[in-house]
C-alpha atoms as a PDB file:
ATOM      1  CA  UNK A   1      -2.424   2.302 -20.165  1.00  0.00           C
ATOM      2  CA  UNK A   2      -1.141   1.035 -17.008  1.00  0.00           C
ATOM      3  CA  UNK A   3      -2.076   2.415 -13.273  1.00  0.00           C
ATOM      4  CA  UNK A   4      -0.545   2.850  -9.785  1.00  0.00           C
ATOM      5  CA  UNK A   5      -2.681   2.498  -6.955  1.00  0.00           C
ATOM      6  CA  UNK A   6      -1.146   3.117  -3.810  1.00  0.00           C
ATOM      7  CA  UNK A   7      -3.013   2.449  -0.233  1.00  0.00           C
ATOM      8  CA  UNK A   8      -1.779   2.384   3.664  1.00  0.00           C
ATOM      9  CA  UNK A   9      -2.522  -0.505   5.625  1.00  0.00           C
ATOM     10  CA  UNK A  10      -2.561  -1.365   8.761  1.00  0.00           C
ATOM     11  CA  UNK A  11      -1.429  -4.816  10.424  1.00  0.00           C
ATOM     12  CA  UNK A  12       1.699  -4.951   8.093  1.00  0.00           C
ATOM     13  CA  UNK A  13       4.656  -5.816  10.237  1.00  0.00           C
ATOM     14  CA  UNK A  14       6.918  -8.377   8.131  1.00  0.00           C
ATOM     15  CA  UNK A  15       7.963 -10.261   5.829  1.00  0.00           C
ATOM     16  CA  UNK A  16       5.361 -12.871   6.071  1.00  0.00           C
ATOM     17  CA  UNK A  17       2.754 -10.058   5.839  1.00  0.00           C
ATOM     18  CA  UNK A  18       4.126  -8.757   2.855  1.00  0.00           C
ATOM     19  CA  UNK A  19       3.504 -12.330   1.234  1.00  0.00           C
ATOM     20  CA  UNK A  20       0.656 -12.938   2.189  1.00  0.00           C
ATOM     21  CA  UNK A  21      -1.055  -9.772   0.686  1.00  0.00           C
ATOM     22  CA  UNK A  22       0.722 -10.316  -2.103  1.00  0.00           C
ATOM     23  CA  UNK A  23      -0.966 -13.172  -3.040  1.00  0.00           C
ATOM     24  CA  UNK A  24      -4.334 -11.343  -2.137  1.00  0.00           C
ATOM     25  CA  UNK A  25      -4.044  -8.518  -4.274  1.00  0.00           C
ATOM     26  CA  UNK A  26      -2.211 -10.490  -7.283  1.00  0.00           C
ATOM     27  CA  UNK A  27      -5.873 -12.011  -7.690  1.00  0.00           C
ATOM     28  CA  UNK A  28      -7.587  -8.907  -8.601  1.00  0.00           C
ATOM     29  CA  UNK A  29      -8.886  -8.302 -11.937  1.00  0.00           C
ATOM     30  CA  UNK A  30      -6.337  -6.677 -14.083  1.00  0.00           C
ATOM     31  CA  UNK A  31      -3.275  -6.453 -11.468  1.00  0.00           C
ATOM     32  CA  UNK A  32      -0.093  -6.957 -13.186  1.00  0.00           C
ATOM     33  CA  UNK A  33       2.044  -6.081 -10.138  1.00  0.00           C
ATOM     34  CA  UNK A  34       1.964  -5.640  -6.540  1.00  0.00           C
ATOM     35  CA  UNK A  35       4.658  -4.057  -4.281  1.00  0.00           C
ATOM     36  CA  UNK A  36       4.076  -4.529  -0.593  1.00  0.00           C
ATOM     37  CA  UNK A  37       6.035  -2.624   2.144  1.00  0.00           C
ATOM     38  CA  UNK A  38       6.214  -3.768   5.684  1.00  0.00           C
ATOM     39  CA  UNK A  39       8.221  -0.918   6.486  1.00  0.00           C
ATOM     40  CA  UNK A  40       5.700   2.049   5.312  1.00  0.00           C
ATOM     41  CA  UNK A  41       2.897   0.002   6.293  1.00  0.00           C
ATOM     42  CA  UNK A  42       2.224   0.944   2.212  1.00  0.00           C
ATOM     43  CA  UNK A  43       0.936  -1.368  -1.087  1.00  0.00           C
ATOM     44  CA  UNK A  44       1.638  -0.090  -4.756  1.00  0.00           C
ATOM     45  CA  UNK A  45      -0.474  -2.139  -7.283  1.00  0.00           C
ATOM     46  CA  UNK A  46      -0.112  -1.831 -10.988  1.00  0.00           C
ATOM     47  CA  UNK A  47      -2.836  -3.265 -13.022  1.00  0.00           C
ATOM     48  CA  UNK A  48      -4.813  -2.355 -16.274  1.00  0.00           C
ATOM     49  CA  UNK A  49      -7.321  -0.549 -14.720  1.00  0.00           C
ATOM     50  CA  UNK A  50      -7.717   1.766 -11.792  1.00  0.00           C
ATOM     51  CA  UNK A  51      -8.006  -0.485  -8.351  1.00  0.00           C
ATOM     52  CA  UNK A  52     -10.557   0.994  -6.074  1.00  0.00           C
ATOM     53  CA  UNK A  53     -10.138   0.928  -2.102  1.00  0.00           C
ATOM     54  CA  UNK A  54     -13.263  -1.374  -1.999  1.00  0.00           C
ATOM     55  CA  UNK A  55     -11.626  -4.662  -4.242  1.00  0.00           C
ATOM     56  CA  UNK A  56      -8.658  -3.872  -1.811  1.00  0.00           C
ATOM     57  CA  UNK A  57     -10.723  -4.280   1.048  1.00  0.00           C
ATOM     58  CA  UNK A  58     -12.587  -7.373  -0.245  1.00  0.00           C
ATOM     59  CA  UNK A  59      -9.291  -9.340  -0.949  1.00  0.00           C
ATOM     60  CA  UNK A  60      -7.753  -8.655   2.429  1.00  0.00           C
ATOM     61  CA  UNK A  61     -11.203  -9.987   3.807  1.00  0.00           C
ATOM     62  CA  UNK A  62     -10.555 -12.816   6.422  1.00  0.00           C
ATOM     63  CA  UNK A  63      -7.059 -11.643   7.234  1.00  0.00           C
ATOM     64  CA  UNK A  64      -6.097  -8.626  10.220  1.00  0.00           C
ATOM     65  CA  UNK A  65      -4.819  -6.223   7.342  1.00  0.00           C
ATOM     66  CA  UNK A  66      -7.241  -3.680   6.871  1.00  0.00           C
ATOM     67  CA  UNK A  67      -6.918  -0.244   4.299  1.00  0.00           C
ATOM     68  CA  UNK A  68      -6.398   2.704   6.124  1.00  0.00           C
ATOM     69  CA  UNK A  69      -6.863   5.014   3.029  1.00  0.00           C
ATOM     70  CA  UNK A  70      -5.519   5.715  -0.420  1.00  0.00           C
ATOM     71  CA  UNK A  71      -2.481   7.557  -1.234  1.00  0.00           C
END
């Protein structure tokens, strides 16, 4: 079973950005995919398992991007 986790963040203004959290999130137990839009300020992760707001948080730790809240 595979499932979306979607979350708005704030600090997301580019390109660059997008990479970046990319790479954070890709880390995280069980994510198989991470879509990152600079745009809507929005991340999509597919993974395994459900990903809670709190691993988000954790991976983004020492960078400006913070979660706003889960959509």
């Amino acid at each position: 079973m595979k499932y979306t986790t979607k979350f708005q963040l704030s600090g997301l203004t580019c390109g660059a950005c997008e990479k970046v959290i990319t790479k954070r999130l890709q880390v995280i137990e069980g994510v198989e995919k991470v879509q990152v839009s600079a745009q809507n300020g929005e991340t999509s992760i597919i993974a395994s398992r459900a990903i809670s707001k709190d691993e988000v948080t954790e991976a983004l730790q020492g960078t400006h991007y913070t979660v706003i809240n889960s959509l």
